[in-house]
N, C-alpha and C. Protein backbone atom coordinates (compact mmCIF):
# COMPACT_ATOMS: atom_id res chain seq x y z
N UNK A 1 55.65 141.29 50.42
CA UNK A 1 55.98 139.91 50.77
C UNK A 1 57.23 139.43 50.04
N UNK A 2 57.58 140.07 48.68
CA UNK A 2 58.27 139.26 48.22
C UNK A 2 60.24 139.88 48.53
N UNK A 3 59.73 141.29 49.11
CA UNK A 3 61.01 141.95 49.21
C UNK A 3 61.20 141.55 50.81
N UNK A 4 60.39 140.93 51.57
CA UNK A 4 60.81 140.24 52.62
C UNK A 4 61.69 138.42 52.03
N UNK A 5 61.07 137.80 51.41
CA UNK A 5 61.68 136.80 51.14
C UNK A 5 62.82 136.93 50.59
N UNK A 6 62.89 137.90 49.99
CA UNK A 6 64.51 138.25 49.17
C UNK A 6 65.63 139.00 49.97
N UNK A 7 64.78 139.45 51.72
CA UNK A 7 65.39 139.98 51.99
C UNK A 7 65.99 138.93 52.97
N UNK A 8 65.04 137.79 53.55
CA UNK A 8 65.92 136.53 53.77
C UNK A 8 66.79 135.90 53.30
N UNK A 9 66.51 135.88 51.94
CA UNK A 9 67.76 134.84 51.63
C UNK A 9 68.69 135.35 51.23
N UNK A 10 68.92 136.84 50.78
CA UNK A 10 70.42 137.45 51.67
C UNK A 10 70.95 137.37 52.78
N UNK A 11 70.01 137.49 53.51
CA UNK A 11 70.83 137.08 54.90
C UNK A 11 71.44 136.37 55.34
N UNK A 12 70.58 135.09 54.67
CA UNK A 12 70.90 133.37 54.34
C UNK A 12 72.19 133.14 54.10
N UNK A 13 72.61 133.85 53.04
CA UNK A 13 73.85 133.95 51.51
C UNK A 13 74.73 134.92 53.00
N UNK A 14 74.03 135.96 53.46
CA UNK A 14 75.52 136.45 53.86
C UNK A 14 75.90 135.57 55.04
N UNK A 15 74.54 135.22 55.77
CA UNK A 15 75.42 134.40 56.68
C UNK A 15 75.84 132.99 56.62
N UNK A 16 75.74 132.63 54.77
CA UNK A 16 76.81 131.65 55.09
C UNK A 16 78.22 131.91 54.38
N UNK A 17 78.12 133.25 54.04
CA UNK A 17 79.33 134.17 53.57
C UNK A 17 80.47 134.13 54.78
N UNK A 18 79.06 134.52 56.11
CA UNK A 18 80.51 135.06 57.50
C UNK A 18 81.19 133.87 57.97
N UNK A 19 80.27 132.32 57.96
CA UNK A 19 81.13 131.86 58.24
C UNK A 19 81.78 130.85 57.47
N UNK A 20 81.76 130.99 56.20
CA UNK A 20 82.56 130.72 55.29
C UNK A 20 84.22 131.11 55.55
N UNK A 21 83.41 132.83 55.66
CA UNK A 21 85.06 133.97 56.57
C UNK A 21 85.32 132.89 57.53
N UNK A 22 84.74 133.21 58.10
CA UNK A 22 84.94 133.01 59.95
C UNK A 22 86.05 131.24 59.97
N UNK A 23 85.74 130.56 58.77
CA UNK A 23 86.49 129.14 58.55
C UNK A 23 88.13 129.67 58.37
N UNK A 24 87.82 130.48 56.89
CA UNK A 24 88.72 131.06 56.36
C UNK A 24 89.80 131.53 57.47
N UNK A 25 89.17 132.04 58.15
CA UNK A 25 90.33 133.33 59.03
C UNK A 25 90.70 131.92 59.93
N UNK A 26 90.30 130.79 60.43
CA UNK A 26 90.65 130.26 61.14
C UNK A 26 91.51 129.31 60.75
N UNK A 27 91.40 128.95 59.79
CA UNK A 27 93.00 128.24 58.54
C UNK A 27 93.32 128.92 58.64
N UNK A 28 93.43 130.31 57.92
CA UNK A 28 94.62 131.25 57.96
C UNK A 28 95.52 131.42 59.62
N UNK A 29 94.44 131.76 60.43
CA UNK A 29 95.57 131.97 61.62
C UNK A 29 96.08 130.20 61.86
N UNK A 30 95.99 129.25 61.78
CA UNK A 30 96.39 128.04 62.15
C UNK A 30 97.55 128.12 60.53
N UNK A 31 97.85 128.71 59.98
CA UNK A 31 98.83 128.49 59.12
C UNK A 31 99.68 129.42 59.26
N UNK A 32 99.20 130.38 59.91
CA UNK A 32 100.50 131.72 60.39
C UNK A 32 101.00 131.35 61.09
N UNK A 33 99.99 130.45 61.98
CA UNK A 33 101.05 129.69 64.19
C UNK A 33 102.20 128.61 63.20
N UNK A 34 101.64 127.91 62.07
CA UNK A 34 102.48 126.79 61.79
C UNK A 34 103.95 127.67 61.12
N UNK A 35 103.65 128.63 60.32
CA UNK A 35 104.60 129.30 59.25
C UNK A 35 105.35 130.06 60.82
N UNK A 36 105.18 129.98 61.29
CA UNK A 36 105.76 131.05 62.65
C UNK A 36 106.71 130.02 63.64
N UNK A 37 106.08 128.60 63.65
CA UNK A 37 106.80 127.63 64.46
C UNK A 37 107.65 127.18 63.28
N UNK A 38 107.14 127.02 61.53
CA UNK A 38 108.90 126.72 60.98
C UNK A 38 109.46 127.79 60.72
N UNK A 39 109.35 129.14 61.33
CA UNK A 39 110.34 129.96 61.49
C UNK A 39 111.23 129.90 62.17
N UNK A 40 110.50 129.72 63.49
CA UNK A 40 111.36 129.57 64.67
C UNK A 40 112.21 128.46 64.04
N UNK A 41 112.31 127.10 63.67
CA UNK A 41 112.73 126.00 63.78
C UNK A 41 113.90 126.64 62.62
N UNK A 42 113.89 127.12 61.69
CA UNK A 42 114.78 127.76 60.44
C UNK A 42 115.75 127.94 61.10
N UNK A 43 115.21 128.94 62.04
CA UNK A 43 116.63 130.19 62.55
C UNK A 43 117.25 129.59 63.41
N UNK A 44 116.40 128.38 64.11
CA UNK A 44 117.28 127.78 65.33
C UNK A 44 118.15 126.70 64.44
N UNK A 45 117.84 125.94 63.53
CA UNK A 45 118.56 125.14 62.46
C UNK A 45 119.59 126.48 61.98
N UNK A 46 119.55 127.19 61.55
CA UNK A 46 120.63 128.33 61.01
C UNK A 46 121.51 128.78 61.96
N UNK A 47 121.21 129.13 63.30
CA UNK A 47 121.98 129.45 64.77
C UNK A 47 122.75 128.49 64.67
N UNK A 48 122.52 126.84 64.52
CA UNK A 48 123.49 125.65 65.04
C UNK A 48 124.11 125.38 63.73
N UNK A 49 123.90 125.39 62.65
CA UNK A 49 124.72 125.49 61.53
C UNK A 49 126.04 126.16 61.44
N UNK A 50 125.85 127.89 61.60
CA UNK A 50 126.06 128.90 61.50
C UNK A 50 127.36 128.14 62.35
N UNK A 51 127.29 128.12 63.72
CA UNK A 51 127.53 128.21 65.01
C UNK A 51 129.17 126.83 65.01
N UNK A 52 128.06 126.03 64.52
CA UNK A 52 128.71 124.40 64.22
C UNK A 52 129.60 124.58 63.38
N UNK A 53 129.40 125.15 62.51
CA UNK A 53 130.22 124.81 61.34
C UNK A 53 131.95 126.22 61.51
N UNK A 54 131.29 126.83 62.18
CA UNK A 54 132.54 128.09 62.59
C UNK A 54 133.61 127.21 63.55
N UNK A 55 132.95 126.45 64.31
CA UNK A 55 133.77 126.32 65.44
C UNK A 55 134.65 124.77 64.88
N UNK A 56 133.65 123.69 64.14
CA UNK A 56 134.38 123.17 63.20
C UNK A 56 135.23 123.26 62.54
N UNK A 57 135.52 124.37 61.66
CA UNK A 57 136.51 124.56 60.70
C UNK A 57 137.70 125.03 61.77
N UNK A 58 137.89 125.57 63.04
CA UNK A 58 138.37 126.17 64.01
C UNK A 58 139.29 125.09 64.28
N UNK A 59 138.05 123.81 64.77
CA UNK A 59 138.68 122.42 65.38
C UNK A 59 140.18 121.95 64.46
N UNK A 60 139.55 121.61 63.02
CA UNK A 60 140.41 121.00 62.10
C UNK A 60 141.55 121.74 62.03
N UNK A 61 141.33 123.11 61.69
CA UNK A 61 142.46 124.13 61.35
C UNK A 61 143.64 123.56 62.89
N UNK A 62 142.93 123.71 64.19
CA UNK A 62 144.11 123.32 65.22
C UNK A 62 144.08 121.56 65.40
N UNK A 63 143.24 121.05 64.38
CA UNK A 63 143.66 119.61 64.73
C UNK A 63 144.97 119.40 64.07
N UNK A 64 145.22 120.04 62.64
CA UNK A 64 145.89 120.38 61.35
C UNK A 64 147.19 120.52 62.35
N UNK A 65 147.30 121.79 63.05
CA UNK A 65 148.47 122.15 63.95
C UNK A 65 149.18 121.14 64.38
N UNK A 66 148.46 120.40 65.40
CA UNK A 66 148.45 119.34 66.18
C UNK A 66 149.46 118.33 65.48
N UNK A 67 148.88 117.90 64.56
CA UNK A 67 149.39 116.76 64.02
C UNK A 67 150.71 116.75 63.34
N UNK A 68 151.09 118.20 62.78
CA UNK A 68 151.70 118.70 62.40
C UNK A 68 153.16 118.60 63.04
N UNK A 69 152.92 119.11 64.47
CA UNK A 69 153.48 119.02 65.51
C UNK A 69 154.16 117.56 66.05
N UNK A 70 152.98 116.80 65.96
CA UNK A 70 153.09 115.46 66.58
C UNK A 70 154.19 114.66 65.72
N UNK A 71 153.87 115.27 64.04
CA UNK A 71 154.84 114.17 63.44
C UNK A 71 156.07 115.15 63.40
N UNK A 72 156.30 116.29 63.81
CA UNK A 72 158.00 116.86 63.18
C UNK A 72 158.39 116.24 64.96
N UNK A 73 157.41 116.04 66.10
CA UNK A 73 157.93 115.14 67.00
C UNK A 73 158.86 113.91 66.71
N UNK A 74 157.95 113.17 66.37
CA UNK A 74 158.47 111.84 65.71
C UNK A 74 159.32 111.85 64.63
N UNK A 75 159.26 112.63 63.46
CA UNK A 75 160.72 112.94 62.78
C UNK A 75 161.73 112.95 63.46
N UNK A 76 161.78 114.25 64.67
CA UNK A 76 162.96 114.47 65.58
C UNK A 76 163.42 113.24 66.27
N UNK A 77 162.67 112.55 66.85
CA UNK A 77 163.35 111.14 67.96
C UNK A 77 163.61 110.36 66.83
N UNK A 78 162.82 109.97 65.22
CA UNK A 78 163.72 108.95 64.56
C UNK A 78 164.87 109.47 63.77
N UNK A 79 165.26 111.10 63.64
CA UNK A 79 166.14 111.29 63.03
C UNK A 79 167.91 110.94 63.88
N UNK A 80 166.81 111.41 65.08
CA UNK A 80 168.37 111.25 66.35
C UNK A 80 168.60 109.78 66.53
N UNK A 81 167.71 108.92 66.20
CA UNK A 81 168.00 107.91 66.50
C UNK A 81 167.36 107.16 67.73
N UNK A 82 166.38 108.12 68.28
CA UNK A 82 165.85 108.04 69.76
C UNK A 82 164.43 107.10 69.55
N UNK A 83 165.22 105.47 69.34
CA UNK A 83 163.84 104.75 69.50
C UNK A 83 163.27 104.59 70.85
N UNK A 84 163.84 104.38 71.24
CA UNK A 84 163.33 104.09 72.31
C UNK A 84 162.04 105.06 73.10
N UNK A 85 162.68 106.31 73.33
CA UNK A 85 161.69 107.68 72.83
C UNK A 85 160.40 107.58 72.27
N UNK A 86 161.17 106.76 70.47
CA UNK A 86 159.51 107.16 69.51
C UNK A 86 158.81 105.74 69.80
N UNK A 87 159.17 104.51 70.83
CA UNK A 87 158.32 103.48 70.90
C UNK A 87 157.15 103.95 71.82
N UNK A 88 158.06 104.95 72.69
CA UNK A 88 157.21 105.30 74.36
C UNK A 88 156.13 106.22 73.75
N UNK A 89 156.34 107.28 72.89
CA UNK A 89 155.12 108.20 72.45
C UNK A 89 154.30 107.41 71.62
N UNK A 90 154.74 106.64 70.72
CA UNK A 90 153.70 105.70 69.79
C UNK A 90 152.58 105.01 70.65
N UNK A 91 153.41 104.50 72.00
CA UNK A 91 152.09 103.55 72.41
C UNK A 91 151.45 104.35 73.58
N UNK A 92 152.10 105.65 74.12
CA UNK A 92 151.41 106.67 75.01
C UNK A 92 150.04 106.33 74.49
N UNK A 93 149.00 106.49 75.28
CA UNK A 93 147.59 107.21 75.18
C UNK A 93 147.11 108.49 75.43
N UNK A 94 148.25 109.16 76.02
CA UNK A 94 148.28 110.61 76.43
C UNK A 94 147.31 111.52 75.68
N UNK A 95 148.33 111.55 74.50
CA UNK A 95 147.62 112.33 73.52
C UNK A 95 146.26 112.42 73.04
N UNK A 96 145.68 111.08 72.82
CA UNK A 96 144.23 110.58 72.36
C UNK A 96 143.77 111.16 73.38
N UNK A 97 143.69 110.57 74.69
CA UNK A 97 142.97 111.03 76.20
C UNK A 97 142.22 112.50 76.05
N UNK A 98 144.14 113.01 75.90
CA UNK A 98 143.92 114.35 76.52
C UNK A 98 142.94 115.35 75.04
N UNK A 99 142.94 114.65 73.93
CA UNK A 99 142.24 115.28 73.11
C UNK A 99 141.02 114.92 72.89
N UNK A 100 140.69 114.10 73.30
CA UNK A 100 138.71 113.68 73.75
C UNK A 100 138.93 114.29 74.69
N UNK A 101 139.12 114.35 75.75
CA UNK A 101 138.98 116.04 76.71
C UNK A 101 138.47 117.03 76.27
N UNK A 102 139.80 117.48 75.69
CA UNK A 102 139.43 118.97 74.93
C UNK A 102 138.28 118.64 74.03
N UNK A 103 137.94 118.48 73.27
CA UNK A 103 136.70 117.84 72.21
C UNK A 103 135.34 117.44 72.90
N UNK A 104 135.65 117.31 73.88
CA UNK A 104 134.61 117.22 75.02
C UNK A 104 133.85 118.35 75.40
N UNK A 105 135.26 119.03 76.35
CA UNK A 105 134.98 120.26 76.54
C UNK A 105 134.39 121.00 75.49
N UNK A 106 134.70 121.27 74.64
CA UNK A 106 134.38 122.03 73.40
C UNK A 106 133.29 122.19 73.11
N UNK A 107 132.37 120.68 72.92
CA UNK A 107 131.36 120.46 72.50
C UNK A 107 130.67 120.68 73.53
N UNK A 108 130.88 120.87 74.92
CA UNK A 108 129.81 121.05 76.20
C UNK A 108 129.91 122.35 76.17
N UNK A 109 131.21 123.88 76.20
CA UNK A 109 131.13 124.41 75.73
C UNK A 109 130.23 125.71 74.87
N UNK A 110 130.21 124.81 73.26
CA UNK A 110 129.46 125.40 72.55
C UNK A 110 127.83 125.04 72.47
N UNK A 111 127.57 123.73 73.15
CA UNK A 111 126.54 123.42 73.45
C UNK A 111 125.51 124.64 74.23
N UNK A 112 125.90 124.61 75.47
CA UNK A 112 125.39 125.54 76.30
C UNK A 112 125.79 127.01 76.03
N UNK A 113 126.46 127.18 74.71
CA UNK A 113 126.53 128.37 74.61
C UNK A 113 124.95 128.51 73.89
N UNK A 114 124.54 127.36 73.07
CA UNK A 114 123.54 127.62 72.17
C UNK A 114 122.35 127.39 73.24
N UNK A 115 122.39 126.47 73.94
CA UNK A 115 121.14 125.98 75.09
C UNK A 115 121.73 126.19 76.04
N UNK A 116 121.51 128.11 77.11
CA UNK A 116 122.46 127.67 78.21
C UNK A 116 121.34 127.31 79.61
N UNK A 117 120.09 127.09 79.28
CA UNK A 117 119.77 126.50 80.43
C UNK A 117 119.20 124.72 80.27
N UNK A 118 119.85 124.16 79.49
CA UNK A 118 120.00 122.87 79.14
C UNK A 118 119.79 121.78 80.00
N UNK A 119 120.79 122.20 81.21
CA UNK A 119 120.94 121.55 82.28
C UNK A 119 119.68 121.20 83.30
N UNK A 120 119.47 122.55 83.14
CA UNK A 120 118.28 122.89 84.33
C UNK A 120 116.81 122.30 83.72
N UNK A 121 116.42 122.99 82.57
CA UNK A 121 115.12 121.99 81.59
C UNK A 121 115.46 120.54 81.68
N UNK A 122 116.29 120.36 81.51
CA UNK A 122 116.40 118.50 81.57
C UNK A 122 116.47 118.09 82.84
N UNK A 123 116.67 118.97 84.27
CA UNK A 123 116.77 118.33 85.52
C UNK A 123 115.03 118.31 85.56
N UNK A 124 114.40 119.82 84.86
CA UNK A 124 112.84 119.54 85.45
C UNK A 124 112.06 118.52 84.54
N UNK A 125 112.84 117.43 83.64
CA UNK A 125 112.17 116.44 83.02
C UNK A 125 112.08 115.26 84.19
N UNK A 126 112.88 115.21 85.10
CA UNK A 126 113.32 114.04 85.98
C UNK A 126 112.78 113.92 87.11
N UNK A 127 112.49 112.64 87.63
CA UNK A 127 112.04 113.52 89.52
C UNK A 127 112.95 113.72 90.23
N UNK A 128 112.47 114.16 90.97
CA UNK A 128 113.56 115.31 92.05
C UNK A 128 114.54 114.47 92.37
N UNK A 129 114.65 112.97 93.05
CA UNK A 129 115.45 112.38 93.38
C UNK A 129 116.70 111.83 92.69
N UNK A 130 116.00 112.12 91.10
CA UNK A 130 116.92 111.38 89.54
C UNK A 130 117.57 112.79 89.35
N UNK A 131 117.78 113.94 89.48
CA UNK A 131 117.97 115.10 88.52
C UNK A 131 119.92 115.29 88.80
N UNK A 132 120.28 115.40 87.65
CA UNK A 132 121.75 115.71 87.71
C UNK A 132 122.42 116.74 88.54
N UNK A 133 123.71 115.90 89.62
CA UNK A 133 123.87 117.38 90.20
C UNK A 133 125.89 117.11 89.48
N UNK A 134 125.98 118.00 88.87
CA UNK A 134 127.37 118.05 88.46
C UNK A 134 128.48 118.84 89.26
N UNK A 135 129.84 118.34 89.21
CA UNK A 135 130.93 118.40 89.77
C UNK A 135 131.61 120.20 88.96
N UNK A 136 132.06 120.57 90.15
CA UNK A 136 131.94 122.05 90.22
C UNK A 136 132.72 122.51 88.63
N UNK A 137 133.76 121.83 87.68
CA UNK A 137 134.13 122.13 86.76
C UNK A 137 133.73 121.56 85.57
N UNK A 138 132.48 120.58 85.41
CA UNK A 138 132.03 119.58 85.12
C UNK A 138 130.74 120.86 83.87
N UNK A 139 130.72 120.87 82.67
CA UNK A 139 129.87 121.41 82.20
C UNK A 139 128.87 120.59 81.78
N UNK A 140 128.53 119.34 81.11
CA UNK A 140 127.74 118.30 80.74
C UNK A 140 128.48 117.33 81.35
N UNK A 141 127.47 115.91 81.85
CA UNK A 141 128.31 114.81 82.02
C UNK A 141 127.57 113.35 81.06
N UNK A 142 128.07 111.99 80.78
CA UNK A 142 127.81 111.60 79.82
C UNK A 142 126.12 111.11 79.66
N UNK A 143 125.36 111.04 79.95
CA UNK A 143 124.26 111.21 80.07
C UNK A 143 123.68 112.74 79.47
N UNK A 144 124.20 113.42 79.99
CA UNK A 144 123.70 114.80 79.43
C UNK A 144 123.90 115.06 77.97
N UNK A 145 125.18 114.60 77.90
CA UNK A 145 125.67 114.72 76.80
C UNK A 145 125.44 114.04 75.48
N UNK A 146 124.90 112.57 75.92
CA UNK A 146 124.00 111.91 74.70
C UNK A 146 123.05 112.73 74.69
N UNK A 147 122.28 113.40 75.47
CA UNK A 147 120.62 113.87 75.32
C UNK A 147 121.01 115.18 74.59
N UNK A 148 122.19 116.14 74.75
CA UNK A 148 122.58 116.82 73.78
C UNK A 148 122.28 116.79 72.73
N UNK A 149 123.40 115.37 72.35
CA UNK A 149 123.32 115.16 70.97
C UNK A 149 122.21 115.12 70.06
N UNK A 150 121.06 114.41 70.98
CA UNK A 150 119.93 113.90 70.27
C UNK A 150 119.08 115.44 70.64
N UNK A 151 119.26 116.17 71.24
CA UNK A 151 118.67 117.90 71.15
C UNK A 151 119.69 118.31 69.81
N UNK A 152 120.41 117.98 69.45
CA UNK A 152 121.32 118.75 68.02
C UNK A 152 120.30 117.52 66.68
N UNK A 153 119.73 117.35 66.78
CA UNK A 153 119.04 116.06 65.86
C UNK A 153 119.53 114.60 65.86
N UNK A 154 120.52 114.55 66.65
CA UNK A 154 121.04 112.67 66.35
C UNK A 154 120.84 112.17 67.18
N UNK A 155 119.84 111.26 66.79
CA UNK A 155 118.98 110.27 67.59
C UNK A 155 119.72 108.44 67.68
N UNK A 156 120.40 108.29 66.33
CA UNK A 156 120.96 107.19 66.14
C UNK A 156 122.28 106.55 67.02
N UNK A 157 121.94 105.60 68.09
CA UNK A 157 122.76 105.20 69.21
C UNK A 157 124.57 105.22 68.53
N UNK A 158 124.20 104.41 67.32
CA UNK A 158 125.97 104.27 66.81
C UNK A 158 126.59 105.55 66.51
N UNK A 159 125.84 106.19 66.14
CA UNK A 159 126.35 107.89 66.14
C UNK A 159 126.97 108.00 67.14
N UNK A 160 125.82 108.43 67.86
CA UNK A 160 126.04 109.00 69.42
C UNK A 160 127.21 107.84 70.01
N UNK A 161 127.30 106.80 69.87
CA UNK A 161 128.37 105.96 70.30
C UNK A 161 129.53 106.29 69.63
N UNK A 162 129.90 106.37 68.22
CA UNK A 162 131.05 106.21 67.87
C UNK A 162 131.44 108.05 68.33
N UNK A 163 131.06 109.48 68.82
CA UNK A 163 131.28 110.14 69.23
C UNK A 163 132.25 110.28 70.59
N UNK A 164 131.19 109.52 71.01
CA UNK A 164 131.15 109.96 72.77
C UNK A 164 132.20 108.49 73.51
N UNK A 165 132.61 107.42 72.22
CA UNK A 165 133.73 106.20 72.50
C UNK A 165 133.11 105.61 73.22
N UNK A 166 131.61 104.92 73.12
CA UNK A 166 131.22 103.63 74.18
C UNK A 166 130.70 103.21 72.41
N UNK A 167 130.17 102.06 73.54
CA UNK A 167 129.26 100.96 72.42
C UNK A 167 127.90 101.65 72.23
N UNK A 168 127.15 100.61 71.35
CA UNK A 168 126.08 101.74 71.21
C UNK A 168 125.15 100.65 72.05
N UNK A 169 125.55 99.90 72.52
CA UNK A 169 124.58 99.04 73.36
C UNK A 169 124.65 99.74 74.93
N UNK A 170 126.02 100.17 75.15
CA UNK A 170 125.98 101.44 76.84
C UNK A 170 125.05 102.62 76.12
N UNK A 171 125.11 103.45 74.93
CA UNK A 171 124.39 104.20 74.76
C UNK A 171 123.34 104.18 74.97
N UNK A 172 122.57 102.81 74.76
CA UNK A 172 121.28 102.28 74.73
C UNK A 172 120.86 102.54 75.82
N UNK A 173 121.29 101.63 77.04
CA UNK A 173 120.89 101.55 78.14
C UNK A 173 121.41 102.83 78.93
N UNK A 174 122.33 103.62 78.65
CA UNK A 174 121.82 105.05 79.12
C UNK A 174 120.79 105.73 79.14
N UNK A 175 120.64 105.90 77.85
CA UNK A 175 119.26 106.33 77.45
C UNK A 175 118.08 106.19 77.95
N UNK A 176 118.06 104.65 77.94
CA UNK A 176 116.86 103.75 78.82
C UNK A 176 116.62 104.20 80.39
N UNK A 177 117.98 103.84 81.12
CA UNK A 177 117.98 104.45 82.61
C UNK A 177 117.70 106.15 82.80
N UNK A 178 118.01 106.82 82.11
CA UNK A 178 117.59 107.80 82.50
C UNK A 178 116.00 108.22 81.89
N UNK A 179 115.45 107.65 80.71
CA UNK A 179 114.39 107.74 80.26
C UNK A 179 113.13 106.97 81.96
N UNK A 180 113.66 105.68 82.68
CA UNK A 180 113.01 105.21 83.85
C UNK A 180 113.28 106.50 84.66
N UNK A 181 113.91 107.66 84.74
CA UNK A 181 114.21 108.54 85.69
C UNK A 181 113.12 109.56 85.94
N UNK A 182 112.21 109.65 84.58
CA UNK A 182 111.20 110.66 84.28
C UNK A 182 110.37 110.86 84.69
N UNK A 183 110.17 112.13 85.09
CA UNK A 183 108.91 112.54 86.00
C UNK A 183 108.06 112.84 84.77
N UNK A 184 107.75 113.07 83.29
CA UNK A 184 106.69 112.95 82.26
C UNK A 184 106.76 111.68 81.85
N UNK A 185 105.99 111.68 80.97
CA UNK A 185 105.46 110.29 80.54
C UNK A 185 106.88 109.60 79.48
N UNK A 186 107.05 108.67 80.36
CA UNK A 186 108.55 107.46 79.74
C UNK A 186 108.66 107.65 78.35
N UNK A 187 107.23 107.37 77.45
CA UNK A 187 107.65 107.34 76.25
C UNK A 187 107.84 108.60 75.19
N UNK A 188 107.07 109.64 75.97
CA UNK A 188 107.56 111.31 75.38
C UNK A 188 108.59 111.52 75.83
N UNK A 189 109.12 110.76 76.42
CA UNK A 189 110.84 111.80 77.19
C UNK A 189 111.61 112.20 76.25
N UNK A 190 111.95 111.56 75.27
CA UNK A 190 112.68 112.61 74.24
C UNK A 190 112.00 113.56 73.55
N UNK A 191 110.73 113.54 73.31
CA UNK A 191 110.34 114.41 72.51
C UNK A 191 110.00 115.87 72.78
N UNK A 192 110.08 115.11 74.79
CA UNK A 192 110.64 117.08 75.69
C UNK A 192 111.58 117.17 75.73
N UNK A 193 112.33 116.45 75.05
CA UNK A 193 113.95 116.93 75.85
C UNK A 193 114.07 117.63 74.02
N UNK A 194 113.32 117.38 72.93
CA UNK A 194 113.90 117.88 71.74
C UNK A 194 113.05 119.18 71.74
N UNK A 195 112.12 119.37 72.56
CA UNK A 195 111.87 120.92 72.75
C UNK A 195 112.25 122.02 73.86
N UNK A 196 113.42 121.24 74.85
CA UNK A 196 114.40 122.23 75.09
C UNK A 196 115.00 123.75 74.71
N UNK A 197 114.83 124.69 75.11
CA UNK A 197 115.29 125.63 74.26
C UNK A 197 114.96 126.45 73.33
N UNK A 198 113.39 125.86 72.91
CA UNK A 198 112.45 126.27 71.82
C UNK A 198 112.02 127.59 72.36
N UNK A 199 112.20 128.30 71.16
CA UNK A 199 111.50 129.83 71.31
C UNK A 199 110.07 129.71 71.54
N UNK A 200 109.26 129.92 72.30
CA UNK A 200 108.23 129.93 72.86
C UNK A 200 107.17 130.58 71.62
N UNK A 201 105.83 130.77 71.47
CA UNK A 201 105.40 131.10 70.82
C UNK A 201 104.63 132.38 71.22
């Protein structure tokens, strides 16, 4: 009798041993999925760093050129004497224009070099009737291109405004109108558009 009772309450002890385990192993795997999703998030933070910061130093080095250029310009027309010349380039807008262009480009670019189906995940956030159809040389357009930004982490309108040259009150209501465009739920819309691109698990 008594090596039966003792042989219960081992059993007892082990089985609240297994699922003591059985807890155990189930934190553990719920901390490997988490240690595995801030992996993913590391390397994709290290990809756009990496990525950003190359093509950055790239920018400056030919902004450096640029300017360089621009003023042995303006040396030349005030050395000759050619005001008239350095009044017309001073108040041109040419230059500014045409270099938010390029800076544009650049950033749409290297964007979709990092997210190149960007376009397409953010058309299937929208309903069918809202979804972006862009102009055949057209890589992001400005709408896309705030939601970019805020897929690179910047969420803050004056940011994204003093970038992209509107107010941050048009930023706003961009945002807004295309957030009414959503085929998921209005108030998650950014928080699919910031898992764009995510390495799957």
């Amino acid at each position: 009798m008594l090596a039966i009772v003792y042989v219960y309450i081992q059993l007892k002890r082990l089985n609240r041993f297994q699922c003591s385990l059985s807890a155990a192993n189930k934190q553990l795997h719920d901390l490997n999925k988490t240690l595995q999703s801030t992996n993913r998030a590391l390397s994709e933070a290290n990809l756009l760093k990496e990525t950003y910061i190359s093509q950055f130093l790239d920018i400056c080095s030919m902004y450096i050129d640029k300017l360089e250029k621009y003023q042995h310009s303006l040396n030349r027309k005030a050395l000759e004497r050619d005001f008239e010349g350095l009044c017309r380039t001073l108040k041109s807008k040419d230059m500014i224009e045409n270099e938010v262009k390029e800076l544009y480009a650049t950033f749409d670019h290297i964007f979709l070099h990092l997210y190149p189906h960007f376009v397409e995940e953010f058309n299937a956030l929208l309903l069918p009737d809202e979804r972006f159809n862009l102009k055949t040389n057209d890589l992001l357009n400005t709408e896309l291109r705030i939601f970019a930004l805020m897929r690179l982490g910047i969420s803050d309108s004056s940011k994204i405004a003093a970038f992209l040259r509107y107010s941050a009150t048009t930023i706003y209501n961009y945002r807004t109108r295309v957030r009414n465009k959503s085929a998921v739920p209005r108030d998650e819309f950014e928080n699919y558009v910031m898992k764009i691109g995510s390495v799957s698990s």
